[in-house]
C-alpha atoms as a PDB file:
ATOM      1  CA  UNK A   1       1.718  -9.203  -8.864  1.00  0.00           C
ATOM      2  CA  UNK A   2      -0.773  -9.739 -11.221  1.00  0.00           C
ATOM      3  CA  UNK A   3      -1.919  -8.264 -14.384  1.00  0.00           C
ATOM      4  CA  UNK A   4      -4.771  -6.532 -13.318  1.00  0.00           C
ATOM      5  CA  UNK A   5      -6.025  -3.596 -15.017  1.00  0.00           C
ATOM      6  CA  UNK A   6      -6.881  -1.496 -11.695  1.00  0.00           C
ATOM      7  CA  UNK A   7      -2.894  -2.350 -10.397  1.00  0.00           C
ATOM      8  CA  UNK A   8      -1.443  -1.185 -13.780  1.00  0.00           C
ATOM      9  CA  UNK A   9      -4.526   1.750 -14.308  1.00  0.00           C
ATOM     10  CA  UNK A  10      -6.020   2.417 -11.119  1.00  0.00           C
ATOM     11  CA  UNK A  11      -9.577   1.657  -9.827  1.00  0.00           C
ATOM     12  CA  UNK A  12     -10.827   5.431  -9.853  1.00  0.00           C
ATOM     13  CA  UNK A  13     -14.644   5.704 -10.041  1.00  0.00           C
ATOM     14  CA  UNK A  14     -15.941   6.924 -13.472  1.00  0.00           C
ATOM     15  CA  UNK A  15     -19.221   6.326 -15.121  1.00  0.00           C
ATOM     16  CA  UNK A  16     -19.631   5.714 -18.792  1.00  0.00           C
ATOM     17  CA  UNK A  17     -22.878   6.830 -20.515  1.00  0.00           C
ATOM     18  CA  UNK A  18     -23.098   5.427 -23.896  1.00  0.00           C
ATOM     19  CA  UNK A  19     -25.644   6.724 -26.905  1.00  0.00           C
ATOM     20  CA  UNK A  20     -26.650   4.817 -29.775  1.00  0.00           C
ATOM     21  CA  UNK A  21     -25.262   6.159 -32.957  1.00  0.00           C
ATOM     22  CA  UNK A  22     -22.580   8.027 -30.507  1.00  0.00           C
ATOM     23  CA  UNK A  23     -19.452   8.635 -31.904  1.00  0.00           C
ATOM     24  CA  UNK A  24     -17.334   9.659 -28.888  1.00  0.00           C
ATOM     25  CA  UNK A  25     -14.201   7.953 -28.044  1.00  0.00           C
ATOM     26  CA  UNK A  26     -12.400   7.433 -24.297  1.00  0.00           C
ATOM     27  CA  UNK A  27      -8.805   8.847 -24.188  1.00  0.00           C
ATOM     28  CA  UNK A  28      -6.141   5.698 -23.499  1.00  0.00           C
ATOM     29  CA  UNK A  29      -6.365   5.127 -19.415  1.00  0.00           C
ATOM     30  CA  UNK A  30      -3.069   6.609 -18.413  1.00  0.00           C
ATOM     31  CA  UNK A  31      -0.515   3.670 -16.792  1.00  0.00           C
ATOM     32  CA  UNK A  32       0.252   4.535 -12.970  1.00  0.00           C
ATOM     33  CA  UNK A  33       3.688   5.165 -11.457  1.00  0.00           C
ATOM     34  CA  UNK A  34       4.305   2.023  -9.887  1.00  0.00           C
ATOM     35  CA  UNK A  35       7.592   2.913  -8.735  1.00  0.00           C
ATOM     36  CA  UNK A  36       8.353   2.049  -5.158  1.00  0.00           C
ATOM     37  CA  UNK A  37       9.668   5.548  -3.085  1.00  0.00           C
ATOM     38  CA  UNK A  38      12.612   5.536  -1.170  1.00  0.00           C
ATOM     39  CA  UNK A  39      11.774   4.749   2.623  1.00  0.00           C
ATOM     40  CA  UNK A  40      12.650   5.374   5.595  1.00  0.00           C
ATOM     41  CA  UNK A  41      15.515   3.785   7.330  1.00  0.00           C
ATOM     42  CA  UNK A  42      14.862   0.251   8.663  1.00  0.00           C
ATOM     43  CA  UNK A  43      16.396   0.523  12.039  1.00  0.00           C
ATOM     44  CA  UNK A  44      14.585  -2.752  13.173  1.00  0.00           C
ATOM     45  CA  UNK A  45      16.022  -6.411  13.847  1.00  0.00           C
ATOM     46  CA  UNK A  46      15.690  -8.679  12.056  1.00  0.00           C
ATOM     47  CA  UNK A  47      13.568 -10.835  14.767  1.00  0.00           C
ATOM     48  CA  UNK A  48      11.736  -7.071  15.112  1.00  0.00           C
ATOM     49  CA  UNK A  49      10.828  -7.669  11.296  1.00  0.00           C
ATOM     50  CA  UNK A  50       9.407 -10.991  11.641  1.00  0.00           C
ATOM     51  CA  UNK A  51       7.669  -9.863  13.970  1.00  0.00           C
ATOM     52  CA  UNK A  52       5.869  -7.320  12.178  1.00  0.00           C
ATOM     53  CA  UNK A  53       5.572  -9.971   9.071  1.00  0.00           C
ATOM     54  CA  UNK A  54       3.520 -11.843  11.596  1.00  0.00           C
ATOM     55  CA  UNK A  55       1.787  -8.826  12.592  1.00  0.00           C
ATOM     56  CA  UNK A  56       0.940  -7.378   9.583  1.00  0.00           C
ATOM     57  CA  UNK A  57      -0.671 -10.826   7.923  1.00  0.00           C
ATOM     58  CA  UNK A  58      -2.611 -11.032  11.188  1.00  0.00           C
ATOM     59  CA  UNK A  59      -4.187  -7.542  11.105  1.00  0.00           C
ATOM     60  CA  UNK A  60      -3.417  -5.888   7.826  1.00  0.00           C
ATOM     61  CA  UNK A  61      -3.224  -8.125   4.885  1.00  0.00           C
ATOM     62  CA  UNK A  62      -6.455  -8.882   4.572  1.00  0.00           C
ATOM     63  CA  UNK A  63      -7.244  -5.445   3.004  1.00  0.00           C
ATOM     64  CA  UNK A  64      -3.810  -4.295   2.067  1.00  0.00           C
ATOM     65  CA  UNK A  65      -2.783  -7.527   0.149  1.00  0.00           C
ATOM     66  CA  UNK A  66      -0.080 -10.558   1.753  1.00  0.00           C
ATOM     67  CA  UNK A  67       3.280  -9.645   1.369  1.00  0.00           C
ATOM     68  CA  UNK A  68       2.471  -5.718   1.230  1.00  0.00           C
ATOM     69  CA  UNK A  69       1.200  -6.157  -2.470  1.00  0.00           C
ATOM     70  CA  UNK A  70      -2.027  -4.302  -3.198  1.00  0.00           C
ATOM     71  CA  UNK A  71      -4.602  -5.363  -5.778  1.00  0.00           C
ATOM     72  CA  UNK A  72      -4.967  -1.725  -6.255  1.00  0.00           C
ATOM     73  CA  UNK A  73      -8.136  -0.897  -4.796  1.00  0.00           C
ATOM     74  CA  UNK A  74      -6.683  -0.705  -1.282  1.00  0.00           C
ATOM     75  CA  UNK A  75      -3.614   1.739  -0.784  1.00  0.00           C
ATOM     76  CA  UNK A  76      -0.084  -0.154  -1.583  1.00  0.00           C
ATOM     77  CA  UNK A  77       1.918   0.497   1.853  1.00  0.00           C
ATOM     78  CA  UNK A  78       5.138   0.072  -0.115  1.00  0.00           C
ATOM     79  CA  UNK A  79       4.013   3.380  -1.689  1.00  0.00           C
ATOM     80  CA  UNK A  80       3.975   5.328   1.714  1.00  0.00           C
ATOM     81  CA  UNK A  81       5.595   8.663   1.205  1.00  0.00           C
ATOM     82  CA  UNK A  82       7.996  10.296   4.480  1.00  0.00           C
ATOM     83  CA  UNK A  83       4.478  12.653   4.914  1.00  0.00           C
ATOM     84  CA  UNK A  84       2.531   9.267   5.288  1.00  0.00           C
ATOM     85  CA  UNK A  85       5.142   7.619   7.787  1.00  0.00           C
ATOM     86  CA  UNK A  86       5.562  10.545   9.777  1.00  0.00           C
ATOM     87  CA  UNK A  87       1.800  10.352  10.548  1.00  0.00           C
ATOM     88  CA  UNK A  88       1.635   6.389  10.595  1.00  0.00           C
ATOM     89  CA  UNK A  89       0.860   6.256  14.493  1.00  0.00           C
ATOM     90  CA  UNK A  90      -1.896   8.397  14.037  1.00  0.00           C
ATOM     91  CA  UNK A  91      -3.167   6.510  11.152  1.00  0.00           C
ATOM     92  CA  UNK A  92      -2.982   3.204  12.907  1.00  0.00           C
ATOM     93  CA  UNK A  93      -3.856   3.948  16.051  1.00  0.00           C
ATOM     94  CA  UNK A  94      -5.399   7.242  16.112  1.00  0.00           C
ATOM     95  CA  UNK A  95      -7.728   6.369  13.400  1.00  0.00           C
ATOM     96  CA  UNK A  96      -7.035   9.643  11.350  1.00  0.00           C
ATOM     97  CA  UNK A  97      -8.545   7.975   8.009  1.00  0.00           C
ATOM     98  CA  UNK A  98     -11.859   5.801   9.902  1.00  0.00           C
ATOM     99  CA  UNK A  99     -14.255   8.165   7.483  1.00  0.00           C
ATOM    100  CA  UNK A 100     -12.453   7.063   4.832  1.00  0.00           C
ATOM    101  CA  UNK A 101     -12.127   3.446   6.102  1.00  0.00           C
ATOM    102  CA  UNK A 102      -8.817   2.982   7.782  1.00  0.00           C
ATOM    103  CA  UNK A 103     -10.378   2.307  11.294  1.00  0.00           C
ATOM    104  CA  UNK A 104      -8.361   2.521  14.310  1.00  0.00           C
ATOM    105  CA  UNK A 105      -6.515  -0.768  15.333  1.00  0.00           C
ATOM    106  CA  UNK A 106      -5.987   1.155  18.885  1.00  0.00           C
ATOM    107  CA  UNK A 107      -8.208  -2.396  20.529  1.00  0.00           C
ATOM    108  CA  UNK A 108      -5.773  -4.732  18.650  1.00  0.00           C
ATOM    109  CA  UNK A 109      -2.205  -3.336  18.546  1.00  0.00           C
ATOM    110  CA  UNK A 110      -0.217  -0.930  20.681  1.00  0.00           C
ATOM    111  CA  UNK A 111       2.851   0.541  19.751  1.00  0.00           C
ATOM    112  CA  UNK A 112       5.279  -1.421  19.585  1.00  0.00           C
ATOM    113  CA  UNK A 113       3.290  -4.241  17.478  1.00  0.00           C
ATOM    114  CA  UNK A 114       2.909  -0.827  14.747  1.00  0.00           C
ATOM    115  CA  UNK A 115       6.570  -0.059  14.829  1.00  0.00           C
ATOM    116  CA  UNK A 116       7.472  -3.424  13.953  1.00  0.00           C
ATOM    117  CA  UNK A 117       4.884  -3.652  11.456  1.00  0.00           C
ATOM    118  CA  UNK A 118       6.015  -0.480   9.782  1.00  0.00           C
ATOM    119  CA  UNK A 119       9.438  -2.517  10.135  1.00  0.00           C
ATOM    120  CA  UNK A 120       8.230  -5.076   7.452  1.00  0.00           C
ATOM    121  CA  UNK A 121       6.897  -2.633   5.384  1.00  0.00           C
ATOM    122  CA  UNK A 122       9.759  -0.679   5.116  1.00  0.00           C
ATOM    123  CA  UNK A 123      11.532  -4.148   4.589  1.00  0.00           C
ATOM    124  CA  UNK A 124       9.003  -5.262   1.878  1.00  0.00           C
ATOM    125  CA  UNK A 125       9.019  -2.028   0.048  1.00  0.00           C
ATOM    126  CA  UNK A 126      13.175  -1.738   0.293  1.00  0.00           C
ATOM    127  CA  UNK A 127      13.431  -5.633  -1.411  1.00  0.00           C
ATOM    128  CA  UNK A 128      10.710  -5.020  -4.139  1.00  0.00           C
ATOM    129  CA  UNK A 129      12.374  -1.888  -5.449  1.00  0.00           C
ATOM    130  CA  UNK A 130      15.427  -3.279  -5.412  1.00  0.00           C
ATOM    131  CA  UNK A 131      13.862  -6.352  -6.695  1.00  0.00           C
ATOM    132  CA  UNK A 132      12.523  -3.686  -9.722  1.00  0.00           C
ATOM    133  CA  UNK A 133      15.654  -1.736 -10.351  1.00  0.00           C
ATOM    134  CA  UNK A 134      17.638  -5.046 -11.185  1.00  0.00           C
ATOM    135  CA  UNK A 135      15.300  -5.663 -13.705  1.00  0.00           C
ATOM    136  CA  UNK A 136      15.525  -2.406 -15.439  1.00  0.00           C
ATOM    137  CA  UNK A 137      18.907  -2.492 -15.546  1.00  0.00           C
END
């Protein structure tokens, strides 16, 4: 991933209004939590996987970064908390979040192409923290 100040900060909208002769100083950004939840389980297939690899660069990574990585504007999938997957259909399909610009991919996908999407997500977000904790160690 790389070493970009909105991944390791965040990209929240603040405005800075500077004075000449001002004297005020900006408390240190404070670093996000990074750390990758604990998922679901992956009850998918491996070929059920792929499958939603293929999906998800087709439809999703555009906005939500190849290999489930977010630049940190868009939300990191790998982050998805249980609240978030239990609502995923509705998200996806349903277009819950189009006012705040998660359209509907209800004329593209259909339910099984989301499940196995999810699928690689899961996947994605289950190597990466694994990926993480072996380097803390």
């Amino acid at each position: 991933m790389p070493n970009l100040a909105s991944v390791k900060y965040g990209n929240f909208g603040k405005l800075l209004v500077f004075k000449l002769g001002g004297d005020a100083e900006l408390p240190p950004p404070t670093v996000l939590d990074r750390t990758i939840p604990r998922q679901p389980e992956l009850m998918a297939s491996a070929e059920e996987v792929q499958l939603g690899k293929e999906g998800y660069h087709l439809n999703c990574a555009v906005c939500h970064g190849a290999l489930v990585k977010s630049s940190g504007v868009i939300k990191d999938l790998r982050m998805m908390q249980p609240e978030t997957h239990k609502i995923y259909k509705e998200i996806v399909l349903g277009g819950v979040y189009a006012e705040i610009g998660m359209a509907s991919f209800a004329d593209l996908l259909d339910e099984t192409d989301i499940e196995h999407i999810r699928a690689y997500i899961v996947s994605r977000a289950n190597e990466d923290r694994e990926a993480a904790a072996t380097v803390e160690e």
